[in-house]
Protein backbone atom coordinates (compact mmCIF):
# COMPACT_ATOMS: atom_id res chain seq x y z
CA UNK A 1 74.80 121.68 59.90
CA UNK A 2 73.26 118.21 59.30
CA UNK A 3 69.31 118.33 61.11
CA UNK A 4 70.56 115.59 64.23
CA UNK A 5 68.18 113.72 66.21
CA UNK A 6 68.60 113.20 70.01
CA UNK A 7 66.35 112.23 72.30
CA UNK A 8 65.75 111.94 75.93
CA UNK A 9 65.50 109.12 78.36
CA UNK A 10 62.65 107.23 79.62
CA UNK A 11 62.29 105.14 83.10
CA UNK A 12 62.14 101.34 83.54
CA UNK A 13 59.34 98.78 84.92
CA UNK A 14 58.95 95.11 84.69
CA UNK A 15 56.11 93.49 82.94
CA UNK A 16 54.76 90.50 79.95
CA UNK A 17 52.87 91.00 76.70
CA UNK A 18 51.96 88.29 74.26
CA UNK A 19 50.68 88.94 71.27
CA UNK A 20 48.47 87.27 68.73
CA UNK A 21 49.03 86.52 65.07
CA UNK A 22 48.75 89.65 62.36
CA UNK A 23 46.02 91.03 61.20
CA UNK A 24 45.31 92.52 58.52
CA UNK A 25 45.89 96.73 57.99
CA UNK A 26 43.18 98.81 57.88
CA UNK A 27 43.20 102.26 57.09
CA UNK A 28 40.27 105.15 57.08
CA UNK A 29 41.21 108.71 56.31
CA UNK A 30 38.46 110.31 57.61
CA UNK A 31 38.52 111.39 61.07
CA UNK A 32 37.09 109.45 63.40
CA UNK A 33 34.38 110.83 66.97
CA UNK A 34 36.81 110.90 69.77
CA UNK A 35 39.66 111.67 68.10
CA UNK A 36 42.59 114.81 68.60
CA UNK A 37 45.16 116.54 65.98
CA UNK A 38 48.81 114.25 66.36
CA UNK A 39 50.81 115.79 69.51
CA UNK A 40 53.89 118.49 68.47
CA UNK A 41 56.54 116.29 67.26
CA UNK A 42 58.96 118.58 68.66
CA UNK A 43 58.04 118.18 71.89
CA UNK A 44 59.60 114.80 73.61
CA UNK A 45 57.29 112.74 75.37
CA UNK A 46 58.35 109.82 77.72
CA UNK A 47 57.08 106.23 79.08
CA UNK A 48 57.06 107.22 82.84
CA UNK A 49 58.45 103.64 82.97
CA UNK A 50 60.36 100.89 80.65
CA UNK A 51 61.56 97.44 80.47
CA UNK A 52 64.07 96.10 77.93
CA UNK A 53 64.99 92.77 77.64
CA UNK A 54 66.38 90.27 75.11
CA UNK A 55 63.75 88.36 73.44
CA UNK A 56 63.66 84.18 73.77
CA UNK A 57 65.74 82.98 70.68
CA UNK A 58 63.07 80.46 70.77
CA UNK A 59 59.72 82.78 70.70
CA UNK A 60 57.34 82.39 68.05
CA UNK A 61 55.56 85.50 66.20
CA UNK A 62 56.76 89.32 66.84
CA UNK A 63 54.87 92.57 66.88
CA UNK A 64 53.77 95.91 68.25
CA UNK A 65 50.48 95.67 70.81
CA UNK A 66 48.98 99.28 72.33
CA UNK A 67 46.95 98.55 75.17
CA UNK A 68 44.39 101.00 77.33
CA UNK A 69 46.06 102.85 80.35
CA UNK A 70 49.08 103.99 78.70
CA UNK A 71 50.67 100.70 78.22
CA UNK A 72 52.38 99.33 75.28
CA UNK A 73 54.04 95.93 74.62
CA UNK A 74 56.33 94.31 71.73
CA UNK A 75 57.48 91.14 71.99
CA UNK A 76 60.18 89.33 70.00
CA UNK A 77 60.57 92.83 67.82
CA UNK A 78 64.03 93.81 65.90
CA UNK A 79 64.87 97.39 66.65
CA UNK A 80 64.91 98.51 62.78
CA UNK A 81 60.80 97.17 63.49
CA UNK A 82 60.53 99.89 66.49
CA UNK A 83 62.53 102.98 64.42
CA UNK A 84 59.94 102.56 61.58
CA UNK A 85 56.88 102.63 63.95
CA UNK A 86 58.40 105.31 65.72
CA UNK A 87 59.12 107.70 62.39
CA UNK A 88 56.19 106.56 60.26
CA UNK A 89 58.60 105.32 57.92
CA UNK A 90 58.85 102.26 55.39
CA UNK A 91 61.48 99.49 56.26
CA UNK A 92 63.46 101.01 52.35
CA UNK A 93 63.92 104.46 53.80
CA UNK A 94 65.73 103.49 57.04
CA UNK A 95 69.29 103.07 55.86
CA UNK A 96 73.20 103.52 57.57
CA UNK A 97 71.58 100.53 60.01
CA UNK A 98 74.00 97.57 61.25
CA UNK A 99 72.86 94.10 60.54
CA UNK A 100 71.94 93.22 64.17
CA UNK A 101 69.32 96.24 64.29
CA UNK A 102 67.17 93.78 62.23
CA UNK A 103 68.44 90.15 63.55
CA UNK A 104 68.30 90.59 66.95
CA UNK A 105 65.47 90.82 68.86
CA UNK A 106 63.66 92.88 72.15
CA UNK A 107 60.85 92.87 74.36
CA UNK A 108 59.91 95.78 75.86
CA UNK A 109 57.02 96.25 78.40
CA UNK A 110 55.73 100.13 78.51
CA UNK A 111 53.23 102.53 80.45
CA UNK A 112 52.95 106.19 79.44
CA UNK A 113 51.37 108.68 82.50
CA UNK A 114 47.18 108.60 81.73
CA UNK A 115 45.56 106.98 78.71
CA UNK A 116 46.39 108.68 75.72
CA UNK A 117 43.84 109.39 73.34
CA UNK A 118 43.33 108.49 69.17
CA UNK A 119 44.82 110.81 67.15
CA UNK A 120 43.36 112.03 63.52
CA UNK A 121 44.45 109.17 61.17
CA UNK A 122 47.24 110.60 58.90
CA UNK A 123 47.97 113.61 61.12
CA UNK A 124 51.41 112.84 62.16
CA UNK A 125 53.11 110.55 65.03
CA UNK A 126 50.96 109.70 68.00
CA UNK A 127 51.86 109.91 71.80
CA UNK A 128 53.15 106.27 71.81
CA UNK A 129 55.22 106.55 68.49
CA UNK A 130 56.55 109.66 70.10
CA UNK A 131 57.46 107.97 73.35
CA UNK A 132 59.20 105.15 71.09
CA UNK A 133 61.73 107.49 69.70
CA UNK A 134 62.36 108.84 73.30
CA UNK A 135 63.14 105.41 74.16
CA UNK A 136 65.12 104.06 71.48
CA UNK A 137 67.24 107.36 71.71
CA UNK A 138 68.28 106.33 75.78
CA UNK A 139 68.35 103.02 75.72
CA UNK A 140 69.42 102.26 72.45
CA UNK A 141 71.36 105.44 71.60
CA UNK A 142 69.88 105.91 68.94
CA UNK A 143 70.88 109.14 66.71
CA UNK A 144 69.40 110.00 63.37
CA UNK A 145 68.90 112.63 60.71
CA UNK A 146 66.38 113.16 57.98
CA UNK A 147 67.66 113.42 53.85
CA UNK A 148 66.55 112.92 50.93
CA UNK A 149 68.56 110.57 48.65
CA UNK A 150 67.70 109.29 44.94
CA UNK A 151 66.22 106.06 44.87
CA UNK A 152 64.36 102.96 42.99
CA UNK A 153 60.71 103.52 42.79
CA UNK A 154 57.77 102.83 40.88
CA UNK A 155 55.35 105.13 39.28
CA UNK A 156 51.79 104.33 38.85
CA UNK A 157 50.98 104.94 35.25
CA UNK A 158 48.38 103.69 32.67
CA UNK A 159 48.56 100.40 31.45
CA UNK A 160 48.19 101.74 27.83
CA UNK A 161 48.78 105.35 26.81
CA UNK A 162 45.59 107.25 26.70
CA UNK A 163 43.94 103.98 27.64
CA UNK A 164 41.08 103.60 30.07
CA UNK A 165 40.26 102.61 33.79
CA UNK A 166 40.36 98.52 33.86
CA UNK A 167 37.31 97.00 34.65
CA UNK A 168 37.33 96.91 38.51
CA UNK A 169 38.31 101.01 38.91
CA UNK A 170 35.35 103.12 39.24
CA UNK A 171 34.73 106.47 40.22
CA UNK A 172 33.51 107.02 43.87
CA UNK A 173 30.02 105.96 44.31
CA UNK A 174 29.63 106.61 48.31
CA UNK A 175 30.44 109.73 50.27
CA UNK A 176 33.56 109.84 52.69
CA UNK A 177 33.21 113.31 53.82
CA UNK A 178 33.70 113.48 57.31
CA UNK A 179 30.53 114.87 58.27
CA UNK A 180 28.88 111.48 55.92
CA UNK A 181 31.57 109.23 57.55
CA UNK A 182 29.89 110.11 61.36
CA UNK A 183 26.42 110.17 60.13
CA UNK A 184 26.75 106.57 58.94
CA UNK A 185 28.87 105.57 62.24
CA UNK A 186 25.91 106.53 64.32
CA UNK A 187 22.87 105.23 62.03
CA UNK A 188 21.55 101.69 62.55
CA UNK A 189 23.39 98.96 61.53
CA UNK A 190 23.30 97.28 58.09
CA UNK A 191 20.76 94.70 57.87
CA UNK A 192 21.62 91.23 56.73
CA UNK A 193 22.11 90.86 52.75
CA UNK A 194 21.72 94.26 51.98
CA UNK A 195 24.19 96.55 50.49
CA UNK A 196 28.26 96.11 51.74
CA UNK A 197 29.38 98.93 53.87
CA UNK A 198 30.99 101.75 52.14
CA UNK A 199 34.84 101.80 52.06
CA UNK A 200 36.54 105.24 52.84
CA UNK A 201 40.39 104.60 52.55
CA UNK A 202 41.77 101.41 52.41
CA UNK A 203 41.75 97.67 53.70
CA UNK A 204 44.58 95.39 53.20
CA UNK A 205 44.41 91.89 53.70
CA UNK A 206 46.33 88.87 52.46
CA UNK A 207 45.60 88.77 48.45
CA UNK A 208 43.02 91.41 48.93
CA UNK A 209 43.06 95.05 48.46
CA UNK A 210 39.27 96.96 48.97
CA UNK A 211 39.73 100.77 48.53
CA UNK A 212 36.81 103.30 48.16
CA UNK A 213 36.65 107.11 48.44
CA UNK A 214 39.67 108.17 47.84
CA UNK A 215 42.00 109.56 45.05
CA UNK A 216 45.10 107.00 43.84
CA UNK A 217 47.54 108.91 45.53
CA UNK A 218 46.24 107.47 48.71
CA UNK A 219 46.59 104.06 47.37
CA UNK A 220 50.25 104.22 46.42
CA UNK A 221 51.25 105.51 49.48
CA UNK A 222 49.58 102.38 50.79
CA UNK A 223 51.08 99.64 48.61
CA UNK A 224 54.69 101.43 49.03
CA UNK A 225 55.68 99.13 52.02
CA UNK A 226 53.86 96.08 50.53
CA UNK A 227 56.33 96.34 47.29
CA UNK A 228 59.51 97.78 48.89
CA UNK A 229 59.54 101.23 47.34
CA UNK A 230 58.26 104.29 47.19
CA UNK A 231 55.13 104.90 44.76
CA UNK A 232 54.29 107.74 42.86
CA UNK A 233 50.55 108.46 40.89
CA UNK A 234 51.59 109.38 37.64
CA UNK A 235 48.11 107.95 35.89
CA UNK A 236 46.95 111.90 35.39
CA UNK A 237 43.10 109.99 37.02
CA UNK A 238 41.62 112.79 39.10
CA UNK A 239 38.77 112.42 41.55
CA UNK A 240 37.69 109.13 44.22
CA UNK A 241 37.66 106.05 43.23
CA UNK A 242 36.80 102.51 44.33
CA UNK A 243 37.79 99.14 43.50
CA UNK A 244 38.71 95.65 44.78
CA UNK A 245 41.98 94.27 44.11
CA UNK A 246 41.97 90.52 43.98
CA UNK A 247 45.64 89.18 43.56
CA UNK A 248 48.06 85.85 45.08
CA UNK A 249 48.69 85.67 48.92
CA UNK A 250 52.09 86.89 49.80
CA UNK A 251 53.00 84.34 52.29
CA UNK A 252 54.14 86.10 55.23
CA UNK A 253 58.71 86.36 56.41
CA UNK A 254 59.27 84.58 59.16
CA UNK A 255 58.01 82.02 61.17
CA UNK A 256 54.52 81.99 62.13
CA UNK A 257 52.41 82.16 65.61
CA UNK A 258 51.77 78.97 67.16
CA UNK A 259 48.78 77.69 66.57
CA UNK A 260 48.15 80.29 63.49
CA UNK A 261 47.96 79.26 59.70
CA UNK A 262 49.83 80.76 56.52
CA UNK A 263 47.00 82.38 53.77
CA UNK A 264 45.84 80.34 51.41
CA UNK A 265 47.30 80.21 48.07
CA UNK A 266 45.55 80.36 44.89
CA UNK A 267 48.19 78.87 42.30
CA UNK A 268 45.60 80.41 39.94
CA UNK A 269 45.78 84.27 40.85
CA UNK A 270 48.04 86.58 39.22
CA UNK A 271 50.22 88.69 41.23
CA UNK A 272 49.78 91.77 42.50
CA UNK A 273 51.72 93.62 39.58
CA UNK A 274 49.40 91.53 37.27
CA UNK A 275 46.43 92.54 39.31
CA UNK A 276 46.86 95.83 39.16
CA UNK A 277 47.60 96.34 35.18
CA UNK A 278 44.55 93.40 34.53
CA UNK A 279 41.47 94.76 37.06
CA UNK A 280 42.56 98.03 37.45
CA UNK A 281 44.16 98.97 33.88
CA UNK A 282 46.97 100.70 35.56
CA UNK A 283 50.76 99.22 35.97
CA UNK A 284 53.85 99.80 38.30
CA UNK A 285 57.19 101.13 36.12
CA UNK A 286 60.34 100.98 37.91
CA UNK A 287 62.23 104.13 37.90
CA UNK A 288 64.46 106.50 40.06
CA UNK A 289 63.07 109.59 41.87
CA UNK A 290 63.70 111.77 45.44
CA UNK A 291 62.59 109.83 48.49
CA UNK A 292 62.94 110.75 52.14
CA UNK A 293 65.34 108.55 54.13
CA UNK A 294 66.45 108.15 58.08
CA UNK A 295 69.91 107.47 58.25
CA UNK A 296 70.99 106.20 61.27
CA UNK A 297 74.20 108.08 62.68
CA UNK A 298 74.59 105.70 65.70
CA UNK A 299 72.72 103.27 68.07
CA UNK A 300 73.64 100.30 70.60
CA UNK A 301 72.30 97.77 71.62
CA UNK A 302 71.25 98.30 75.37
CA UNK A 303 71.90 96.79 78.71
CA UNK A 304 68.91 94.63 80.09
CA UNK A 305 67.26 95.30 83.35
């Protein structure tokens, strides 16, 4: 019997979110004061109340916005947008999806019961994510089952066989153990000029990649939704490492906020395949390997209240 998602419905409330232009993703993988373990994915959770509407053909910018109290917002967001927050999956392994998942467009105004709290980055789905699938599965009918399928990926290898690091990979110099992570989050802060913060896990910004603390496999499974595939560390490096990546501005699909500019681009910098096989002395091979997909058995698109 195929493993078959279905999920349970959710209430409905008015409401307005707008939200500003992207930022850039930053990640830390050690756990943070205040935080709690990911909730049981197996047990649904619910927005006590839900509003679904079309979004304004003519609205400017999309995205995701949690805000305190339970609430949560998205604005001018397709639905495939909303499965892969919900499933902590890349936009490659959602696949049996109509067209119109991705064209057209929702806002959707929120409020879980209480104020949920953090969870442990990399623990699993939080309450909100959670919620999401509850939603998408009663107003959106949304069915879907886990497999795993062979696909196009790239392995991370070394840019030259038995070769070495490239001159911007180093091995860890700062400590991201967790019990060094909250000592430095509750010492004094750094004083102008000296010494950069450390970095433990990564920070992704447009052209710019600082990661610090961590071993590779961390990294790939960051750049996997920046190149459109899954990533696999097959350079044999073992331990933390840090570097800065330094590579051309993607500019960003879509149109952009009002009011908010496009990166700049250097016409100069190599891209980010370049980057990696020039600072870091590693490269991305394409090849074919087992990745985990969601394929969509059904969905709809809902009626608006």
């Amino acid at each position: 019997m195929r493993n078959v998602m279905i999920l349970a419905s959710a209430a409905v409330v008015l409401g307005l979110v707008v939200l500003g232009a992207p930022r850039p993703l930053a990640q830390s993988f050690a756990a943070p004061a205040g935080t709690v373990p990911a909730p049981d994915p197996n047990i649904p959770l619910y927005f006590e109340a839900a509003s679904v509407k079309p979004a304004n053909p003519d609205a400017q910018g999309q995205g995701i916005r949690r805000q305190p109290g339970g609430r949560f917002n998205t604005i001018n967001s397709p639905i495939r947008m909303l499965i892969t927050f919900a499933y902590q999956i890349q936009n490659y392994q959602l696949v049996g999806a109509p067209d119109w998942i991705g064209n057209e467009r929702y806002d959707i105004v929120a409020k879980m019961e209480g104020d949920p709290p953090p969870i442990v980055p990399g623990s699993g789905a939080d309450h909100m994510m959670l919620a999401m699938r509850t939603l998408l599965a009663d107003r959106f009918k949304l069915v879907v089952r886990r497999e795993t399928r062979e696909l196009d990926i790239y392995a991370l290898t070394m840019a030259r066989p038995g070769g070495k690091p490239g001159p911007a990979l180093k091995p860890a110099s700062g400590d991201c153990s967790p019990a060094a992570f909250a000592a430095r989050a509750g010492g004094p802060p750094p004083t102008p000029g000296g010494a950069p913060p450390i970095v433990c896990g990564m920070q992704q910004g447009p052209g710019r990649i600082r990661f610090g603390g961590f071993p590779l496999s961390q990294f790939v499974n960051g750049i996997s939704g920046r190149v459109g595939r899954a990533v696999l560390d097959r350079t044999g490096l073992t331990g933390n490492w840090d570097f800065e990546l330094v590579f051309a501005a993607e500019v960003p699909p879509g149109a952009l906020p009002p009011g908010a500019a496009p990166p700049p681009i250097d016409p100069d910098a190599p891209n980010l395949f370049t980057a990696i096989q020039e600072q870091l002395g590693l490269k991305l091979e394409s090849t074919k390997g087992p990745v985990e997909v969601l394929v969509v058995e059904s969905v709809q698109r809902p009626t608006p209240d």
